[in-house]
Protein backbone atom coordinates (compact mmCIF):
# COMPACT_ATOMS: atom_id res chain seq x y z
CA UNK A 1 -44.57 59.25 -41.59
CA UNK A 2 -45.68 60.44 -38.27
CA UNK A 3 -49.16 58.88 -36.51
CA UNK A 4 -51.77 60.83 -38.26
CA UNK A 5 -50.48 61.31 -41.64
CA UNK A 6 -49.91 59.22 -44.63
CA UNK A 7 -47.20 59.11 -46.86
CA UNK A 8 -48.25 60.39 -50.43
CA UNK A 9 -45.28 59.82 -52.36
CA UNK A 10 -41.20 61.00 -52.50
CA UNK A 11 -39.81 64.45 -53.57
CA UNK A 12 -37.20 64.68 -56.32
CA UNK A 13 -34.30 64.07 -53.14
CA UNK A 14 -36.04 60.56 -52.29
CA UNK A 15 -37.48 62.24 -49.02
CA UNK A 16 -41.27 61.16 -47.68
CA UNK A 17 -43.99 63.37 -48.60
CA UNK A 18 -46.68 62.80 -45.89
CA UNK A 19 -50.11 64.37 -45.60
CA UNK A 20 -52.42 64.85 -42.70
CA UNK A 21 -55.36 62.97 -42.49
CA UNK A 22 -56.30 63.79 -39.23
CA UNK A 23 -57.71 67.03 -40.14
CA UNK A 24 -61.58 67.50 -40.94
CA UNK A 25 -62.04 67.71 -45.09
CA UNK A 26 -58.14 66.85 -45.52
CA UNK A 27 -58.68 62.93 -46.24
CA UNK A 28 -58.88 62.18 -49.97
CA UNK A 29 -57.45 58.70 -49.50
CA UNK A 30 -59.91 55.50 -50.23
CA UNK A 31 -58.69 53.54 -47.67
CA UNK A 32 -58.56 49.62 -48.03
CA UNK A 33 -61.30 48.22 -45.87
CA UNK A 34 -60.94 44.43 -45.91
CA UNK A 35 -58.60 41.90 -47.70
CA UNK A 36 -59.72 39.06 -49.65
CA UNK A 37 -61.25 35.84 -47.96
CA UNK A 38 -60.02 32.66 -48.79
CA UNK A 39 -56.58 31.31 -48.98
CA UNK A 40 -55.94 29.78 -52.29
CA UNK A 41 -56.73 33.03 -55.08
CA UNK A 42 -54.06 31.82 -57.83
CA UNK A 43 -53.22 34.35 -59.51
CA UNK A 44 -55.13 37.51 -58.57
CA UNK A 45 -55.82 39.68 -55.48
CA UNK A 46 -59.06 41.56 -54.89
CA UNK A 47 -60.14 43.81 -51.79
CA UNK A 48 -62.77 45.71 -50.34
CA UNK A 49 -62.54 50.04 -50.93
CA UNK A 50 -63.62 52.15 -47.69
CA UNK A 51 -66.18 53.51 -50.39
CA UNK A 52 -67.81 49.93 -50.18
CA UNK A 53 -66.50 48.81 -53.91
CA UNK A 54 -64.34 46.01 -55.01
CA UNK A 55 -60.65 46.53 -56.51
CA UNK A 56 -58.82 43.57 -58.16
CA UNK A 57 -55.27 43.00 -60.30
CA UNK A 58 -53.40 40.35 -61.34
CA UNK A 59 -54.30 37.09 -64.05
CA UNK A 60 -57.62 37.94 -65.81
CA UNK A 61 -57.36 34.72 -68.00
CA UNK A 62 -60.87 33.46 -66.83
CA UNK A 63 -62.65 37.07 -65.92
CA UNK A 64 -60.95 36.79 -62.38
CA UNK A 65 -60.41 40.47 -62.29
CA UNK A 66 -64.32 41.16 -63.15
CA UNK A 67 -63.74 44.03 -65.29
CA UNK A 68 -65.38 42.20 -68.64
CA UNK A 69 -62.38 42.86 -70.46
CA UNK A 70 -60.21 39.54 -70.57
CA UNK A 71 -56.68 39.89 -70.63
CA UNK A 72 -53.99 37.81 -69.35
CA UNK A 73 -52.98 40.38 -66.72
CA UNK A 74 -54.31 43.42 -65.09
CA UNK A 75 -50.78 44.43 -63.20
CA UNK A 76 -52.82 47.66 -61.85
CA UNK A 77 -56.06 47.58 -59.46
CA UNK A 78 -59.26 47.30 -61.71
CA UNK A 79 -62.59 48.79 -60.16
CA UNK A 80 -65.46 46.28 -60.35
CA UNK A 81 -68.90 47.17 -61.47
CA UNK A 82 -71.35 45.46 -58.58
CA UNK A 83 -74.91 47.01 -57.66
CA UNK A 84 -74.30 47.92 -54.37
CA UNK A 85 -72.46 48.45 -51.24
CA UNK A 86 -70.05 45.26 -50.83
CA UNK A 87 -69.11 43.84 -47.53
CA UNK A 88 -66.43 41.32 -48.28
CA UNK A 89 -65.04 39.24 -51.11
CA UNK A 90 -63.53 36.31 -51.14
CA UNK A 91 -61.31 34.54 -53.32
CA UNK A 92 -60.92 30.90 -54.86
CA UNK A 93 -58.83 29.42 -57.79
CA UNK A 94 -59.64 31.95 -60.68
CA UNK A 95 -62.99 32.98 -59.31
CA UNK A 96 -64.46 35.41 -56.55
CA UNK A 97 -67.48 36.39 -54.74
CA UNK A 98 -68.60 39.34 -53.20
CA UNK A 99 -71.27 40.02 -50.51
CA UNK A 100 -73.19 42.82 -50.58
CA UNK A 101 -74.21 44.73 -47.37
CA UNK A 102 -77.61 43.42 -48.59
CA UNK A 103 -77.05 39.50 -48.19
CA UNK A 104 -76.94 39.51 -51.89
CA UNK A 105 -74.35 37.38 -53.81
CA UNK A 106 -72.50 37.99 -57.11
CA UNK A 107 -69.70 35.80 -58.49
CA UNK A 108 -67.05 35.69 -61.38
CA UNK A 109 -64.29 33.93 -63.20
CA UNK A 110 -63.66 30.61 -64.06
CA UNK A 111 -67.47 28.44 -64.09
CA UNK A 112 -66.96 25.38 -65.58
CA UNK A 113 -68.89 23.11 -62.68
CA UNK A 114 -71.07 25.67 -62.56
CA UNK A 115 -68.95 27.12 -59.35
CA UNK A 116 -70.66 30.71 -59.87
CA UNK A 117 -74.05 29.13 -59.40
CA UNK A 118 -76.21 31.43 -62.09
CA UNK A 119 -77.71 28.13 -63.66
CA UNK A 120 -75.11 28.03 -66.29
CA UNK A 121 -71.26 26.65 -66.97
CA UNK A 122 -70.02 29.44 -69.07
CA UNK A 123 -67.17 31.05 -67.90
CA UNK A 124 -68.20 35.06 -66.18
CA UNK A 125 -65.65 38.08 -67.03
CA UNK A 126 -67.88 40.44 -65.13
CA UNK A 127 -70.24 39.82 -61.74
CA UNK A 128 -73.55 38.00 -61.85
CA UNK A 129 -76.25 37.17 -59.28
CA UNK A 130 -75.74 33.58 -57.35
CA UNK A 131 -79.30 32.35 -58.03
CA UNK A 132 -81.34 33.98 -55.26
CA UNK A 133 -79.91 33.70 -52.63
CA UNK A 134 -80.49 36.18 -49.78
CA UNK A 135 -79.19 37.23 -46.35
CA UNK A 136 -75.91 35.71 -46.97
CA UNK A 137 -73.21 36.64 -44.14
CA UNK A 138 -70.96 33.63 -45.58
CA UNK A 139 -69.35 31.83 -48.32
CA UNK A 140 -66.42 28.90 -48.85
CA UNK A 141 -65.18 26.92 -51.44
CA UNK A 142 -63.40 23.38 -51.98
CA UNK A 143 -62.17 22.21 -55.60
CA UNK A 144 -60.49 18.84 -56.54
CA UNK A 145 -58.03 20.38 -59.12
CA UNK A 146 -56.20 23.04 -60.29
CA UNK A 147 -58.71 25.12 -61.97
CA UNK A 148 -61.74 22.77 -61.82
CA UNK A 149 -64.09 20.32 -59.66
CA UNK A 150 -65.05 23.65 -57.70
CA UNK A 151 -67.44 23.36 -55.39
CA UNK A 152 -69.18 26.99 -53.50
CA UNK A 153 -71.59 26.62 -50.22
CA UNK A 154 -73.16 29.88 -48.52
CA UNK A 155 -75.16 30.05 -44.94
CA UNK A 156 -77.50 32.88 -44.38
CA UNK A 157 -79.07 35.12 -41.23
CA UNK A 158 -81.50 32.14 -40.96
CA UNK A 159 -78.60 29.56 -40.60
CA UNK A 160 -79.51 27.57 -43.83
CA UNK A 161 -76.63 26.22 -45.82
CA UNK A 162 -76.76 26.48 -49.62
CA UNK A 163 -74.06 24.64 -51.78
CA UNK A 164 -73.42 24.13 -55.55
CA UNK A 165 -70.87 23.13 -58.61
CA UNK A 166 -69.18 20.11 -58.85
CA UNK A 167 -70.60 17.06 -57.28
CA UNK A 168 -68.49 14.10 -58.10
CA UNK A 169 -67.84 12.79 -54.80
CA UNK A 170 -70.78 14.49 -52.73
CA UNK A 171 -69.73 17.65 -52.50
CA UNK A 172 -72.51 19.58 -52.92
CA UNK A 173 -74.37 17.85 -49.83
CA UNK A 174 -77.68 16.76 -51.47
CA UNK A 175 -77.49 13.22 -51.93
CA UNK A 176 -76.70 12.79 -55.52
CA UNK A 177 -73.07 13.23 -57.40
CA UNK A 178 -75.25 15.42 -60.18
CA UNK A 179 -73.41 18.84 -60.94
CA UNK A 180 -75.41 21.50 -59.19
CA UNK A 181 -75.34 24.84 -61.34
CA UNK A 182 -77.61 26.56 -59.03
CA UNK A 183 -77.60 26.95 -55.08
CA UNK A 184 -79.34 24.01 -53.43
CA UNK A 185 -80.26 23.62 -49.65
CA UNK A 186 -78.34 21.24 -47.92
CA UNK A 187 -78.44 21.58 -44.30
CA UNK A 188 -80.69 24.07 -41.60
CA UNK A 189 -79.44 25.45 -38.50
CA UNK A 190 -75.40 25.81 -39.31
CA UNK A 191 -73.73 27.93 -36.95
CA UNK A 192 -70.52 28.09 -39.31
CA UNK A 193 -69.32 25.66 -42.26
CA UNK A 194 -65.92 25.50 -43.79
CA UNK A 195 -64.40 24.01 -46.89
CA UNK A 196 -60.94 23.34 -48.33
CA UNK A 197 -59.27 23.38 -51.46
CA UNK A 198 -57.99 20.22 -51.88
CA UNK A 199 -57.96 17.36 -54.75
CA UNK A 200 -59.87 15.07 -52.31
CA UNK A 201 -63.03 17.81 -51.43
CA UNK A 202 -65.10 18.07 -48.68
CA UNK A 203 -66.88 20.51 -46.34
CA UNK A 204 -67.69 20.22 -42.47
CA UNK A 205 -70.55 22.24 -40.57
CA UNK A 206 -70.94 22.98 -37.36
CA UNK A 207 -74.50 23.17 -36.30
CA UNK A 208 -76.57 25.37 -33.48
CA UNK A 209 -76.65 22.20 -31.26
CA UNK A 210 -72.78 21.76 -31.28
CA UNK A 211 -73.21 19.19 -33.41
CA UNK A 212 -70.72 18.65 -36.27
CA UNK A 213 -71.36 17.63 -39.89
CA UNK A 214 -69.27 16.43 -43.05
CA UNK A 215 -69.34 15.61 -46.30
CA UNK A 216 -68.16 14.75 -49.82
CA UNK A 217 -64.63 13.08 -50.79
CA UNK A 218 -63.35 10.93 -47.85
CA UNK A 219 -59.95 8.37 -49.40
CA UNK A 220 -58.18 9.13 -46.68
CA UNK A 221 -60.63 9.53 -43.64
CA UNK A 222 -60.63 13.08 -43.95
CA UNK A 223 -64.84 13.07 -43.35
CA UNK A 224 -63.98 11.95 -39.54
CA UNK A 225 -66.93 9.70 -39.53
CA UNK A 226 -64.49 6.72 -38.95
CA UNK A 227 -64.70 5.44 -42.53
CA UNK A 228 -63.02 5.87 -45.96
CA UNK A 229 -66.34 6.13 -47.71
CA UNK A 230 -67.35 8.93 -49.49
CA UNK A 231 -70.85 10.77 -47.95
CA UNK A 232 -73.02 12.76 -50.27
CA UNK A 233 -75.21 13.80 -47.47
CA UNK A 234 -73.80 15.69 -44.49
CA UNK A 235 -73.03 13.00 -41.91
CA UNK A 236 -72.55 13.54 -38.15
CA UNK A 237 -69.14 12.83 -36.89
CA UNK A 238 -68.08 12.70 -33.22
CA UNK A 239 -66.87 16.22 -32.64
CA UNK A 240 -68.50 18.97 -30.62
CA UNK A 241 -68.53 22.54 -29.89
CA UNK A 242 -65.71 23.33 -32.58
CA UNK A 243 -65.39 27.21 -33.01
CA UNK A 244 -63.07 27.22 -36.26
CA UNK A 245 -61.65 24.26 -38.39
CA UNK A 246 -58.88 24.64 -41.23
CA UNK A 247 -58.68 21.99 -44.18
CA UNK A 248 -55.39 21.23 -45.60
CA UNK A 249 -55.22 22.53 -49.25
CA UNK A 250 -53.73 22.67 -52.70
CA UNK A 251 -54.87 20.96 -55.86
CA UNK A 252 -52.51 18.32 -54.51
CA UNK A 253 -53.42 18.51 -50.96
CA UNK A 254 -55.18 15.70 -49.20
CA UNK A 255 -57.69 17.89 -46.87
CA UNK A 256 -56.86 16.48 -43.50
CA UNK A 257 -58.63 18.68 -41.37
CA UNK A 258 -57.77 20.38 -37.45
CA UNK A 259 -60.60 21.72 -35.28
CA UNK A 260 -60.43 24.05 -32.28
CA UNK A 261 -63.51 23.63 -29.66
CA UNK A 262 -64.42 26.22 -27.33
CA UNK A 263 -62.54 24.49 -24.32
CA UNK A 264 -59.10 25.73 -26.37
CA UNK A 265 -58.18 21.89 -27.39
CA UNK A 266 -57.49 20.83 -30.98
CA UNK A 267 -58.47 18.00 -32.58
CA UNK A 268 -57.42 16.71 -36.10
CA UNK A 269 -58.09 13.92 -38.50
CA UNK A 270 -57.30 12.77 -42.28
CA UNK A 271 -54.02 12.20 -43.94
CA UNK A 272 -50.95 12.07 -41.87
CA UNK A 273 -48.31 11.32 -44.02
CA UNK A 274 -46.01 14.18 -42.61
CA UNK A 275 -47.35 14.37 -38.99
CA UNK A 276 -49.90 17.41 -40.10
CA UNK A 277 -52.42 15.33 -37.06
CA UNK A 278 -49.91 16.60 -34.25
CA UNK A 279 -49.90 12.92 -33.52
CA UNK A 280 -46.47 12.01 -32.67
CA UNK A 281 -46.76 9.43 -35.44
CA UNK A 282 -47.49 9.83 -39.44
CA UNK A 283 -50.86 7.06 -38.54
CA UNK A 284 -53.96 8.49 -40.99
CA UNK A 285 -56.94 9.12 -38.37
CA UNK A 286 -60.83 8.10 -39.69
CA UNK A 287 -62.02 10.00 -36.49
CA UNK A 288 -61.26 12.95 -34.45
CA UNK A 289 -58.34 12.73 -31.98
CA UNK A 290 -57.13 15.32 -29.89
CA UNK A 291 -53.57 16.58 -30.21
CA UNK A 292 -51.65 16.60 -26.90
CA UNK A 293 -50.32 19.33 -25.10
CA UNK A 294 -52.58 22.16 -26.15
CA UNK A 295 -55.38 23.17 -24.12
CA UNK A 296 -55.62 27.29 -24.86
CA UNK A 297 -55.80 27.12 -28.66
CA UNK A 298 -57.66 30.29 -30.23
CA UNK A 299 -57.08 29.36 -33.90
CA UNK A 300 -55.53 27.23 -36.70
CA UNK A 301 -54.50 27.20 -39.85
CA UNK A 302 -52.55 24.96 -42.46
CA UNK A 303 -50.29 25.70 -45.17
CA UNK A 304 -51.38 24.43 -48.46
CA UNK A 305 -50.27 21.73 -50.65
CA UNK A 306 -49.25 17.90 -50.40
CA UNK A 307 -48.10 17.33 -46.54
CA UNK A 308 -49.07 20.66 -44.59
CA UNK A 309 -48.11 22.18 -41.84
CA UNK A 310 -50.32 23.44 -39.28
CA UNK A 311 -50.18 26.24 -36.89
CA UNK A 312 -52.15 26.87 -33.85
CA UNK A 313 -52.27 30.59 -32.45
CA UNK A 314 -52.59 30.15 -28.32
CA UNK A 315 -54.06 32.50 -25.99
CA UNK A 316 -50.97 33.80 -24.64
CA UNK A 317 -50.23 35.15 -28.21
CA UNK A 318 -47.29 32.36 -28.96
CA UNK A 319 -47.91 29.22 -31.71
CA UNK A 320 -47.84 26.08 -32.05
CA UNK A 321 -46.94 24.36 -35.23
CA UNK A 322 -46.56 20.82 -36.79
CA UNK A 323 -46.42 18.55 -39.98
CA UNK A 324 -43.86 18.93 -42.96
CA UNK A 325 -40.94 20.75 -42.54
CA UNK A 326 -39.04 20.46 -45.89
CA UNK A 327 -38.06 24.55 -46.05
CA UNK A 328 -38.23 25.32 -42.28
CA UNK A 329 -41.88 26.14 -42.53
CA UNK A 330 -42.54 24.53 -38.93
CA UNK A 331 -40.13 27.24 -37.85
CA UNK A 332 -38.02 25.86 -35.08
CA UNK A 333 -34.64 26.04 -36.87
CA UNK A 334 -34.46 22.60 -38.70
CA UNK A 335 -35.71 20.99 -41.68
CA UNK A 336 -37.56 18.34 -39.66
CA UNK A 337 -40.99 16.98 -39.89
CA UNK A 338 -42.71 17.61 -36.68
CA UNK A 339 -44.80 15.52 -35.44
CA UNK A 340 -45.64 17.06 -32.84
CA UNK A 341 -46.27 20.28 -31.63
CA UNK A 342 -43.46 22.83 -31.50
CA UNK A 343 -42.95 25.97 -30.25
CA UNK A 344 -40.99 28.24 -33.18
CA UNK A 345 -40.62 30.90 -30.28
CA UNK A 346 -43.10 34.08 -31.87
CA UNK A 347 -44.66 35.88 -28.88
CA UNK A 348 -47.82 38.56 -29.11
CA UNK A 349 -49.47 36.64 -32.87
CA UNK A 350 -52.84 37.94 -33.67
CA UNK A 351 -52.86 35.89 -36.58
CA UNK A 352 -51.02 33.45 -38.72
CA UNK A 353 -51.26 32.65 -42.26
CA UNK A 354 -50.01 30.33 -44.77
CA UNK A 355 -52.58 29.41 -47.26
CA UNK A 356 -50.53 29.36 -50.73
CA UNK A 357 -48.09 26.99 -51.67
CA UNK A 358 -45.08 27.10 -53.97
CA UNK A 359 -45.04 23.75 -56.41
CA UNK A 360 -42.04 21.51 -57.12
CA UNK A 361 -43.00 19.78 -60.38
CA UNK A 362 -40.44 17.14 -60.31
CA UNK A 363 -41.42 15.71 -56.84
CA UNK A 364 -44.96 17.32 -56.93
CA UNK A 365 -45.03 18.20 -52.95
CA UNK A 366 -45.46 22.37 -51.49
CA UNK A 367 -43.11 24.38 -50.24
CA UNK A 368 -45.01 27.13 -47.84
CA UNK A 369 -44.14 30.05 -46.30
CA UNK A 370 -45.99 31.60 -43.07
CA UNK A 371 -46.39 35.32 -41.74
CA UNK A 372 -47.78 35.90 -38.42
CA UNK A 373 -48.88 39.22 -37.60
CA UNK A 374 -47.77 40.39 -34.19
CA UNK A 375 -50.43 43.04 -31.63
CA UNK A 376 -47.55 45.41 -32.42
CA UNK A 377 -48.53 46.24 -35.92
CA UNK A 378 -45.04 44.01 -37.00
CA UNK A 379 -45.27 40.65 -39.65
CA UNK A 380 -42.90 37.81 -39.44
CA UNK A 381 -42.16 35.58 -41.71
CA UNK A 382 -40.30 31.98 -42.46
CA UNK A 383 -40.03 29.41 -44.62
CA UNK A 384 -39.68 28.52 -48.52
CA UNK A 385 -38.58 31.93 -50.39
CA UNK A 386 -37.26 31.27 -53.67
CA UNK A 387 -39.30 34.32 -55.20
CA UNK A 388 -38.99 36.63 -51.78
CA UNK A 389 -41.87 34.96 -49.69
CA UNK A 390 -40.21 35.80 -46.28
CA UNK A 391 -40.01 39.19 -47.32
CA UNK A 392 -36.50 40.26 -46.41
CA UNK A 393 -34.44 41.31 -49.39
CA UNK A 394 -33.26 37.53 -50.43
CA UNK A 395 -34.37 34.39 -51.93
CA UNK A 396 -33.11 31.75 -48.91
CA UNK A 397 -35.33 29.76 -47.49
CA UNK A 398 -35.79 30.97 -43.88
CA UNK A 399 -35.89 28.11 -40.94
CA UNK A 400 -37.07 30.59 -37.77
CA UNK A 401 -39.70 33.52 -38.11
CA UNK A 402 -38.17 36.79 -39.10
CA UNK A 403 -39.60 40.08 -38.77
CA UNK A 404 -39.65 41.87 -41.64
CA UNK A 405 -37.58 44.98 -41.45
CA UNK A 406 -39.78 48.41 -42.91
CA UNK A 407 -43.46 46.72 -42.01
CA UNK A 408 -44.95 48.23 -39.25
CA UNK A 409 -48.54 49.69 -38.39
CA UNK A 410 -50.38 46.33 -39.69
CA UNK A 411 -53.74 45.61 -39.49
CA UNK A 412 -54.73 42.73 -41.20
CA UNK A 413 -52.28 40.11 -43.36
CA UNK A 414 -53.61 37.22 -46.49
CA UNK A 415 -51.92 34.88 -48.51
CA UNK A 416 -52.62 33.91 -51.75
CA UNK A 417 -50.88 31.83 -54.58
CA UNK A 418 -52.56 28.59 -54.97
CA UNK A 419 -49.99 26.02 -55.71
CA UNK A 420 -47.14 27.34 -57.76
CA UNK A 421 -45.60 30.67 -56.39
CA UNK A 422 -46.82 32.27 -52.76
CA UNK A 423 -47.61 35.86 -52.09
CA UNK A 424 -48.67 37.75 -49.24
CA UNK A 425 -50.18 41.09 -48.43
CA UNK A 426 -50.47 43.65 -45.62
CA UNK A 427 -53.15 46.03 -45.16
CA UNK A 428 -51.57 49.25 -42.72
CA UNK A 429 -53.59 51.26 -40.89
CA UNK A 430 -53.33 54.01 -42.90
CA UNK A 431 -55.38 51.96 -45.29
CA UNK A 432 -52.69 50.89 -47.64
CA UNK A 433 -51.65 47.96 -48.95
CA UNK A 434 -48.21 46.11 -49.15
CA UNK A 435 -47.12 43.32 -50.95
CA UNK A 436 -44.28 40.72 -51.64
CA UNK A 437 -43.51 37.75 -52.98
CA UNK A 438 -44.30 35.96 -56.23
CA UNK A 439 -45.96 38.30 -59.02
CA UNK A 440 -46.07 36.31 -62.30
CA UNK A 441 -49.34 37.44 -63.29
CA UNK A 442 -49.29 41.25 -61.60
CA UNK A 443 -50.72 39.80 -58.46
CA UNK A 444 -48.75 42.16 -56.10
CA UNK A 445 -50.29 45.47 -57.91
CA UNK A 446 -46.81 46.95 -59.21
CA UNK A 447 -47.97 47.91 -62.37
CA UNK A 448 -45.11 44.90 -63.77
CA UNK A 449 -44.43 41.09 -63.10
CA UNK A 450 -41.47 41.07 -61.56
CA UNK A 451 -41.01 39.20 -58.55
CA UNK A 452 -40.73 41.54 -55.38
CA UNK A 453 -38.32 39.90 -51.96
CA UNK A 454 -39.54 43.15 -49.65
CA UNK A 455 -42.90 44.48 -49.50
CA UNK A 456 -44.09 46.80 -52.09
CA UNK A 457 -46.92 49.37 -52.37
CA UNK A 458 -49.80 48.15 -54.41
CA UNK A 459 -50.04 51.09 -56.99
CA UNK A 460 -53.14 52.96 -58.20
CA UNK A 461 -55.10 51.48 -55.52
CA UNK A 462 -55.74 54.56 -53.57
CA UNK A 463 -56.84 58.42 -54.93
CA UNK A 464 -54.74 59.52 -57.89
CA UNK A 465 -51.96 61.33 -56.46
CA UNK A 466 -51.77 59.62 -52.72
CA UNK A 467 -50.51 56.64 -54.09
CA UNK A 468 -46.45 56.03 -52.47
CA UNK A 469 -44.39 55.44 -55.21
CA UNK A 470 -42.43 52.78 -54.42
């Protein structure tokens, strides 16, 4: 459709039927505002409406989609009840969270550990309050399994940290390894925190004072303190200044961790089996250590799953990327590990993301995919693609990014599919949302489970009647 008008469906001929909604009192879409936060959702999606509610679809096995009616699958976008105006919602293994514009936090799904943190361990098919808390502007996760060991934290306008769930290995920050089922203060004057879903769990804070922080499981030095012992406190490690940090993920993942500091320069630390430190070597590292060669980062993430792959978005708009390469998920052509940084040739990236992992059960190692999302409004993707990952039309595996043909006018990109089968979505500026890739439980909003190798409308999601049919 042309700028300024949406496309509403096809007419009996297969032609675009677009509407203006540029016009005063002509738009009746309800746009998507925000994706989901958090890279490792399993098998559901959920988003924020422009109306300021929460839609999610896909496996509703433990009350992921929040509807109170548990099914195995909701292939269709399910409106969820919450008491107010929701700013974001973000996503873990088979339970969510939402924000409300009021600081207020409600949670469902899956609450074995007491992840939901309303004082109890039974599992929540529609929202509930998380304890008190107040002023919230952020929440992450960590877990040390597939479905369970979850562990939640939350900082609020007043730069206290709150954590709770699982606590076998110190998670939870407060000294003990005692299951938390209801938000406990762990640390004051966090800047920003971040957690990981990985078997071996731990989160990291950065603090007002630059200072950093960590905590919880640490086997393979993935704390940074310069040990292999496990902290149930946060504990200062030698880092400073960092402005975002990934964690490596996956139920089998072994949370090595990268940090970019203001100056640009990225450090890493943890497991380096497959190079994921950007070391030159596969050498574990207890303790920070700065990856050569890269002085202008902006951001990083990691794929997810044993041995990941990181990418680091520069300045200039061009990545670097490092760590396993079994599919071509590094990018530069070969099936390589890299342990060092690479250059898989993308120019003008806003973002990159690779969160999800596809699972091999005979050898029990990932096999990602990545999408960047270009200032153009274009995604490419490479990588693993048995069930249409890349998003071009076939299922083989894709060694160099490839833009995918049909996707323009993006504004935002996730990933999701925690361990077994990848998907990834695109919101458009029209406030739509596309989809593609695996879609065993409905995640991809088709209405079906079929698997989906090009990007596909979510259905339903917008006003009856706007909704592009294909």
């Amino acid at each position: 459709c042309p700028i300024g008008e949406a496309l509403r469906g096809f007419d009996a001929a297969g032609d675009p039927v677009c509407v203006d909604i540029t016009s005063a009192g002509t738009t009746t879409i309800n746009q998507v505002d925000k994706l989901w936060e958090g890279r490792y959702t399993n098998y559901s999606s959920c988003v924020v409406m422009e109306d300021k509610t929460v839609s999610c679809w896909g496996d509703d096995t433990n009350g992921e989609v929040g509807t109170g009616n548990r099914t195995d699958d909701q292939t269709l976008p399910q409106t969820v009840a919450l008491p107010g105006d929701v700013d974001s919602v973000i996503s873990n293994v088979a339970y969510n969270f939402a924000i409300l514009e009021n600081g207020h936090v409600y949670g469902w799904g899956i609450n074995a550990e007491g992840q939901i943190g309303d004082g109890t361990t039974a599992v929540k098919h529609s929202p509930v309050r998380v304890g008190t808390l107040e002023h919230i502007t952020k929440i992450d996760t960590t877990h040390s399994n597939m479905y369970t060991r979850a562990t939640s934290c939350a900082v609020d306008t007043s730069n206290d940290l709150y954590c709770w769930g699982y606590n076998g290995y110190g998670q939870v920050g407060d000294g003990t390894v005692t299951q938390a089922n209801s938000p406990v203060l762990v640390l004051s004057g966090v800047n920003d925190f971040w957690g990981g879903n990985s078997r071996y769990g731990s989160f990291c804070a950065s603090k007002t004072d630059g200072t950093t922080w960590c905590w919880g499981r640490n086997d393979y030095g993935q704390l940074g303190d310069g040990t292999t012992t496990d902290r149930h406190i946060p504990t200062q490690i030698a880092l400073t200044d960092v402005s975002t940090m990934v964690v490596e993920g996956g139920h089998v993942g072994y949370g090595s961790k990268c940090a970019v500091k203001t100056d640009g320069t990225v450090w890493c630390w943890g497991y380096n089996g497959y190079g994921q430190l950007g070391q030159g070597d596969t050498v574990q590292r207890n303790a920070p250590t700065q990856v050569a060669g890269i002085i202008t980062a902006v951001d990083v993430t990691t794929s997810g799953g044993r041995g990941a792959t990181m990418y680091v978005t520069l300045q200039d708009g061009t990545i670097r990327s490092f760590g396993k390469n079994t599919d071509g998920q590094v990018g530069d052509g070969t099936t390589t590990t890299a342990t060092s940084p690479v250059n898989p040739g993308l120019t003008s990236v806003s973002k990159v993301v690779s969160g999800g992992s596809s699972y091999d059960t005979t050898n029990r190692y990932s096999h990602p995919t990545a999408c960047a999302l270009h200032i153009d409004g274009t995604v490419s993707c490479w990588g693993y693609n048995t069930e249409g990952q890349v998003g071009n039309g076939n299922t083989t595996h894709q060694h160099t990014p490839l833009q995918i043909a049909g996707l323009n006018d993006v504004q935002d990109i996730a990933s999701a599919g925690f361990s077994h089968n990848q998907y990834f979505c695109a919101k458009k500026s029209d406030g739509r949302l596309q989809c593609w890739g695996h879609n065993g439980s409905g995640q991809l909003g088709t209405g079906d489970t079929n698997h989906r190798y090009t990007p596909q409308y979510v259905k339903t999601l917008n006003e009856a009647g706007d909704q592009p049919t294909t």
